[in-house]
N, C-alpha and C. Protein backbone atom coordinates (compact mmCIF):
# COMPACT_ATOMS: atom_id res chain seq x y z
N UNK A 1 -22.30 56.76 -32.86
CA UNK A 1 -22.79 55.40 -32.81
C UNK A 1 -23.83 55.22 -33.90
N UNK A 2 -23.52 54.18 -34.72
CA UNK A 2 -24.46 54.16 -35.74
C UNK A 2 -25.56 52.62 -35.52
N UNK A 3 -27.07 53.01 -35.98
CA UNK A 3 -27.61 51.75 -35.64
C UNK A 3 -27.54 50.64 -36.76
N UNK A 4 -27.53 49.80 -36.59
CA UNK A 4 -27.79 48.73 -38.14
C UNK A 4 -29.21 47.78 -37.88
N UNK A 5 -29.20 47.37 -38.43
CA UNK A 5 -30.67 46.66 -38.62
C UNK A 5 -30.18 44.99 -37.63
N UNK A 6 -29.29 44.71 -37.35
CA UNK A 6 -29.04 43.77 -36.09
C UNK A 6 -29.66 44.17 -34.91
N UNK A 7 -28.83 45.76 -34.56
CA UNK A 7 -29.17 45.80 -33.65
C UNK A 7 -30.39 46.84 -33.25
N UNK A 8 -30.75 46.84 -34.38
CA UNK A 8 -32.57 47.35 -34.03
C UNK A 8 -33.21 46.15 -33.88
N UNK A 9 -33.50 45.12 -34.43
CA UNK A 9 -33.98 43.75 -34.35
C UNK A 9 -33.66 42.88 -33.21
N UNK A 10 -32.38 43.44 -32.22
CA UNK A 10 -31.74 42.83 -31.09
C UNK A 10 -32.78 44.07 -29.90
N UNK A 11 -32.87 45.40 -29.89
CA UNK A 11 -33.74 46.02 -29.31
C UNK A 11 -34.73 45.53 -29.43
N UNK A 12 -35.46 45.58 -30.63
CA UNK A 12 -37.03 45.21 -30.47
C UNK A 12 -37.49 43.92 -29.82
N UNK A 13 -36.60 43.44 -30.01
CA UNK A 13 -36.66 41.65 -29.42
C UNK A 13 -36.87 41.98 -28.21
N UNK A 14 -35.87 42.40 -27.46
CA UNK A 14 -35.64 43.12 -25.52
C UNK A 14 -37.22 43.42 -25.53
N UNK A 15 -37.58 44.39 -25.89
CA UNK A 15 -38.43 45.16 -25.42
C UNK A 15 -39.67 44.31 -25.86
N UNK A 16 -39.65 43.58 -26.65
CA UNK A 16 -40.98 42.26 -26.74
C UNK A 16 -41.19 41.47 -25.61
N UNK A 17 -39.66 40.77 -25.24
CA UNK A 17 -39.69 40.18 -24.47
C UNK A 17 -39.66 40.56 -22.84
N UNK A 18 -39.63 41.87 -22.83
CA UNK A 18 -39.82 42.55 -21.79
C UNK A 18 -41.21 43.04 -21.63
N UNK A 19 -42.13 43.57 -22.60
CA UNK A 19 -43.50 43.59 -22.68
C UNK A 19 -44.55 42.45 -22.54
N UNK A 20 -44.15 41.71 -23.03
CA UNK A 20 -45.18 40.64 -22.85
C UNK A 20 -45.23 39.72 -21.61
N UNK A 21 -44.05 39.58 -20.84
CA UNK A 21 -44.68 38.99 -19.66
C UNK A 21 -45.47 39.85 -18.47
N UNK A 22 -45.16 41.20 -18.72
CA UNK A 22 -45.82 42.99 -17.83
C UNK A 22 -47.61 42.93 -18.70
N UNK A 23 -47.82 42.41 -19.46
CA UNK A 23 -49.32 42.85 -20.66
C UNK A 23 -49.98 41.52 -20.52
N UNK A 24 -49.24 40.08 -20.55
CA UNK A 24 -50.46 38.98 -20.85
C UNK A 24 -51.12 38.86 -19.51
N UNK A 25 -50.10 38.87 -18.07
CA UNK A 25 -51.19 38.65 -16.96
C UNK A 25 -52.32 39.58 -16.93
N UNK A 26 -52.58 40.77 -17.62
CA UNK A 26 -53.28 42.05 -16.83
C UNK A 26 -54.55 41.57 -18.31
N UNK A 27 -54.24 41.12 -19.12
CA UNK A 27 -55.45 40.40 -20.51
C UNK A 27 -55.50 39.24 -20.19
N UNK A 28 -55.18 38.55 -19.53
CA UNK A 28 -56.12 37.10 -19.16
C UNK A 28 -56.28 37.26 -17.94
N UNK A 29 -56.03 38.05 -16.57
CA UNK A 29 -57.14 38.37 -15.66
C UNK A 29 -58.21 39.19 -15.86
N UNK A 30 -58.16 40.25 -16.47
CA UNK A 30 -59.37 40.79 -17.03
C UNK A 30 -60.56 40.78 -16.89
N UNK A 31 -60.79 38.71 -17.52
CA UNK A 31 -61.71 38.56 -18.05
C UNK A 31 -62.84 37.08 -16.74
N UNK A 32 -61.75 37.36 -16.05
CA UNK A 32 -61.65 36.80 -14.94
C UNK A 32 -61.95 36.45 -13.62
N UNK A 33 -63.32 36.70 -12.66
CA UNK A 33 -63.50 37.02 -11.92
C UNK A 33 -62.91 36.18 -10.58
N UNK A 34 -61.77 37.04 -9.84
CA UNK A 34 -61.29 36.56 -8.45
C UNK A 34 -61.87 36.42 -7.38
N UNK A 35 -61.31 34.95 -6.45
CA UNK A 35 -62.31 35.18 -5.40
C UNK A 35 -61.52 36.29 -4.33
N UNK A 36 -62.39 36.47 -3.42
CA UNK A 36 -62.18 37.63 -2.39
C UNK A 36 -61.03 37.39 -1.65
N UNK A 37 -60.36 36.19 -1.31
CA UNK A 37 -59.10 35.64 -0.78
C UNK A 37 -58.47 36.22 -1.45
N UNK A 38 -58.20 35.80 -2.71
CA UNK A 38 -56.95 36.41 -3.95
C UNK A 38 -56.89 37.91 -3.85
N UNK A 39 -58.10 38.35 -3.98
CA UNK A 39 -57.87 39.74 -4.08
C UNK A 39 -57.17 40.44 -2.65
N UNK A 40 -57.91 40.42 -1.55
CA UNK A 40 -57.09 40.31 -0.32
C UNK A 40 -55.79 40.20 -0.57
N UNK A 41 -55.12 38.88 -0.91
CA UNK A 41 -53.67 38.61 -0.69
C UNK A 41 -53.01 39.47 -1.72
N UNK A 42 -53.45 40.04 -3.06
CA UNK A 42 -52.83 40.38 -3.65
C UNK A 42 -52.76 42.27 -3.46
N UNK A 43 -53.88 42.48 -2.42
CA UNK A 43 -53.40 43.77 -2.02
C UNK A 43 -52.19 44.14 -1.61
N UNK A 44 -51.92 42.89 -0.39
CA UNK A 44 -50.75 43.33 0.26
C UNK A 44 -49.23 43.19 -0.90
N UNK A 45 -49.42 42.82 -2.02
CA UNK A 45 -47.80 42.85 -3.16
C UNK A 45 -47.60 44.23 -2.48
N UNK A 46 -47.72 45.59 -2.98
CA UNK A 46 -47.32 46.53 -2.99
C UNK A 46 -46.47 47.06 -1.86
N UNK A 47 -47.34 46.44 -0.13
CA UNK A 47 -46.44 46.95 0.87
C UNK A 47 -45.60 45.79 0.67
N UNK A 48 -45.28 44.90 0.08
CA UNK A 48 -44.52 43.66 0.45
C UNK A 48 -43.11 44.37 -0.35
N UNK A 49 -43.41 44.83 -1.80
CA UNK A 49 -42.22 45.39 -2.32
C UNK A 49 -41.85 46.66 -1.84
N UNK A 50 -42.47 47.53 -1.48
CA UNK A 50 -41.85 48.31 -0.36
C UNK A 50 -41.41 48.58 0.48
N UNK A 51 -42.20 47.00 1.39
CA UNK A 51 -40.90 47.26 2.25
C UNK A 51 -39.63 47.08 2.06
N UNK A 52 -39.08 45.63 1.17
CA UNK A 52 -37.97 45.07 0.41
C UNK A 52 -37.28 45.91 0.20
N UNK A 53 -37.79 47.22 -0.76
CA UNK A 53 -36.80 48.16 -1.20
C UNK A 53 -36.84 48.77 -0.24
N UNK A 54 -37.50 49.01 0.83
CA UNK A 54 -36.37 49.91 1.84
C UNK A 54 -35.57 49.53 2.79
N UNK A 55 -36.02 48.48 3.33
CA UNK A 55 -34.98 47.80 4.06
C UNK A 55 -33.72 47.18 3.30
N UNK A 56 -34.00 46.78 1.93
CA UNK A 56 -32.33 47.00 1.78
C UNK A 56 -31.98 48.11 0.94
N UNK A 57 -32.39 48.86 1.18
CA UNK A 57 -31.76 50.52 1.07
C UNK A 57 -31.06 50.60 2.30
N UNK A 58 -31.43 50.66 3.56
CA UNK A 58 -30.70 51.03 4.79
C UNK A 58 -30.46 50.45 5.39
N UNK A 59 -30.53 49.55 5.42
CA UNK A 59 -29.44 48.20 5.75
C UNK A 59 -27.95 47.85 5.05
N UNK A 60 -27.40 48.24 5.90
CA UNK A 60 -26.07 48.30 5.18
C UNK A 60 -25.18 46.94 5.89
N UNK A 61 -24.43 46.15 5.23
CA UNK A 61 -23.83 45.27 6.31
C UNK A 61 -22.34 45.16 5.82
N UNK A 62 -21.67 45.66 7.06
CA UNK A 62 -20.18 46.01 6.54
C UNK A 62 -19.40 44.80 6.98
N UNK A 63 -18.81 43.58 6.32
CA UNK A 63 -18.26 42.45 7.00
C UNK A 63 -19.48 41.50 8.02
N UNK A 64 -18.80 41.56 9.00
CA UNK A 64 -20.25 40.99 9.56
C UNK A 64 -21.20 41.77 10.81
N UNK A 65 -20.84 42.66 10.01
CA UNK A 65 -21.45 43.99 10.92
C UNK A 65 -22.95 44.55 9.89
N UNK A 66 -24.00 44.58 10.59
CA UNK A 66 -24.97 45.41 10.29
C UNK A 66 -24.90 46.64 10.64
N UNK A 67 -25.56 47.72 9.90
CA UNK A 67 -25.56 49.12 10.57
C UNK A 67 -26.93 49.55 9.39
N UNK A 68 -27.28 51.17 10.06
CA UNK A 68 -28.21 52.01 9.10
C UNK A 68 -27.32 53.35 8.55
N UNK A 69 -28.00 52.66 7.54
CA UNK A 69 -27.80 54.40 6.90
C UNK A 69 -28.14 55.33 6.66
N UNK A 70 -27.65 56.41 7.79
CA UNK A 70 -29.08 57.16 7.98
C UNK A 70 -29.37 58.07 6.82
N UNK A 71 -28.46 58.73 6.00
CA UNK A 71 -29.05 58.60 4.80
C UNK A 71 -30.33 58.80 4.09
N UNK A 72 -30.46 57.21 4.43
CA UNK A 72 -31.41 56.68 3.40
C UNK A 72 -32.50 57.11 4.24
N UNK A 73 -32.42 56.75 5.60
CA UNK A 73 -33.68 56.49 6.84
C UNK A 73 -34.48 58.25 7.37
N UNK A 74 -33.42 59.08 6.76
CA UNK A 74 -33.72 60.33 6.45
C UNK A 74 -34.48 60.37 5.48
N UNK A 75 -34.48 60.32 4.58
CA UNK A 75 -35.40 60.06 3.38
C UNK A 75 -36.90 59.33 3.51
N UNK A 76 -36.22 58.61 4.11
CA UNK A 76 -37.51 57.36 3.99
C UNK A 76 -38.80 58.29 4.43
N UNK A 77 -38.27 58.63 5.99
CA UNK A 77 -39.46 59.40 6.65
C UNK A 77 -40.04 60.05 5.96
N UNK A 78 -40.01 61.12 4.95
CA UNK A 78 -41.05 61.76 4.60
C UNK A 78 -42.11 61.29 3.50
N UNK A 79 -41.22 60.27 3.08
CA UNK A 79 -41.74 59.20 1.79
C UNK A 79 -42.87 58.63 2.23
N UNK A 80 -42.59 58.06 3.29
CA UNK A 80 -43.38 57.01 4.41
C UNK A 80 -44.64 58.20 4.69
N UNK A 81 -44.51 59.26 5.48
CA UNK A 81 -45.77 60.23 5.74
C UNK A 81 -46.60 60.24 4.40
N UNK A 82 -46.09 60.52 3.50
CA UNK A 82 -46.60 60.50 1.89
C UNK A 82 -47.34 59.84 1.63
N UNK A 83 -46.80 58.69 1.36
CA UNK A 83 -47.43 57.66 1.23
C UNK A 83 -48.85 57.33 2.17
N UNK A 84 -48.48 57.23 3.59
CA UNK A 84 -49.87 56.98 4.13
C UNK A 84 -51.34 57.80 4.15
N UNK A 85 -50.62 59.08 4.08
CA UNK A 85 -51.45 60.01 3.96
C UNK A 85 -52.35 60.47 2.18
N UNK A 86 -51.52 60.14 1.31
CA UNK A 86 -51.67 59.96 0.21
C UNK A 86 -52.39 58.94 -0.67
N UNK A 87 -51.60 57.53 -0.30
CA UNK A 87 -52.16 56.67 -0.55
C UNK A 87 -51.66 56.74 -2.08
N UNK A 88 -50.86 57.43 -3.06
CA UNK A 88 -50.55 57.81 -3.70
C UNK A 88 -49.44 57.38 -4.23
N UNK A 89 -49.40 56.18 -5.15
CA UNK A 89 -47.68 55.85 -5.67
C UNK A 89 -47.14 56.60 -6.43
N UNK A 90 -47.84 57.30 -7.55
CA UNK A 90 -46.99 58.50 -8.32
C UNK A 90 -46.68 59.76 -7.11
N UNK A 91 -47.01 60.01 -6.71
CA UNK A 91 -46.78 61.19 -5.52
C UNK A 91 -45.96 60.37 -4.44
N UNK A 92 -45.93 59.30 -4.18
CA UNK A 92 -45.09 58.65 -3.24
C UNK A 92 -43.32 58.67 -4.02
N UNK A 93 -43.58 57.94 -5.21
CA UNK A 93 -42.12 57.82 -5.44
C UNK A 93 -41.44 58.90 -6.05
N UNK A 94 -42.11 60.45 -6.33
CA UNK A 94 -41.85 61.72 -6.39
C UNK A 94 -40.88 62.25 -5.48
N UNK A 95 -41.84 61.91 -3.84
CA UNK A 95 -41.47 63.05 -2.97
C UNK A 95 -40.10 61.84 -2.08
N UNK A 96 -40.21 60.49 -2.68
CA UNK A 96 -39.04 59.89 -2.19
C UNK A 96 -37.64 60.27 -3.37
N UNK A 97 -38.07 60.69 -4.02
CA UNK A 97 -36.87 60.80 -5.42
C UNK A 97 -36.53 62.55 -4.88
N UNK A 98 -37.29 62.83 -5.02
CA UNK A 98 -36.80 64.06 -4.31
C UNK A 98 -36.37 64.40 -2.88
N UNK A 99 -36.98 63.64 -1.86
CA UNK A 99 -36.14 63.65 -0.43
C UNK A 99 -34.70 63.05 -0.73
N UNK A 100 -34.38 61.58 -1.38
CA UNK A 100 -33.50 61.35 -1.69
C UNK A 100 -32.12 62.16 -2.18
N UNK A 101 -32.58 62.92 -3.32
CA UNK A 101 -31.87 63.51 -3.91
C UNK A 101 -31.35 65.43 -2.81
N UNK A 102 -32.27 65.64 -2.15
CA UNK A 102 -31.98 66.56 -1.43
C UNK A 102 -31.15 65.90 -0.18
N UNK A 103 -31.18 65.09 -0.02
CA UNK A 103 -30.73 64.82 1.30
C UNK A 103 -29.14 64.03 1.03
N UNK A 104 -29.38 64.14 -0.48
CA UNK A 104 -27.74 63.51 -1.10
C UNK A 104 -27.22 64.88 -1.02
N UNK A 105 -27.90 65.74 -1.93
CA UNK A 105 -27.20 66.94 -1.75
C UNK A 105 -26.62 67.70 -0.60
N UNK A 106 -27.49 67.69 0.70
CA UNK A 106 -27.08 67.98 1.92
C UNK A 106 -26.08 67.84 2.37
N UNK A 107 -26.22 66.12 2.76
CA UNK A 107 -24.67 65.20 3.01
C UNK A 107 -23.71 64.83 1.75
């Protein structure tokens, strides 16, 4: 595969436009002082996307049938101990990438 100057200029573009909406909120709050409400509400983002991704990880819905997969709900558990005890998102999504992946291997 060879690159040409299109499609380096078609990458760099992606990745501009993928950088700059992740970089301008975090430089114009900054400078910013929030009130104590905001900050509050914006603690809870993190469990809000966590939970998302796990419930539809193991939620499976076959026709109009729901079910779990235990699977996933195998996994989860030790992720979940991790996490609370940790408090730790690099060490959280470690020991879930790795329960995951062992527990693929298993089953």
């Amino acid at each position: 595969m060879s690159l040409n100057l299109s499609m380096l200029f078609i990458i760099s573009g992606c990745a501009l436009v993928t950088f700059i909406p992740r970089v301008i909120p975090f430089i114009v709050i900054r400078n910013i002082k929030l009130p104590a409400i905001v900050i509050k509400w914006l603690s809870f983002i993190p469990i809000c996307i966590f939970t998302a991704l796990i419930v539809d990880s193991f939620i499976i819905q076959d026709e109009s049938l729901l079910s779990i997969d235990w699977r996933v709900l195998i996994a989860i558990i030790p992720t979940l101990i991790i996490a609370l005890f940790t408090r730790s998102l690099s060490i959280t999504v470690i020991v879930g990438i790795v329960s995951m992946a062992a527990v693929r291997f298993v089953f």
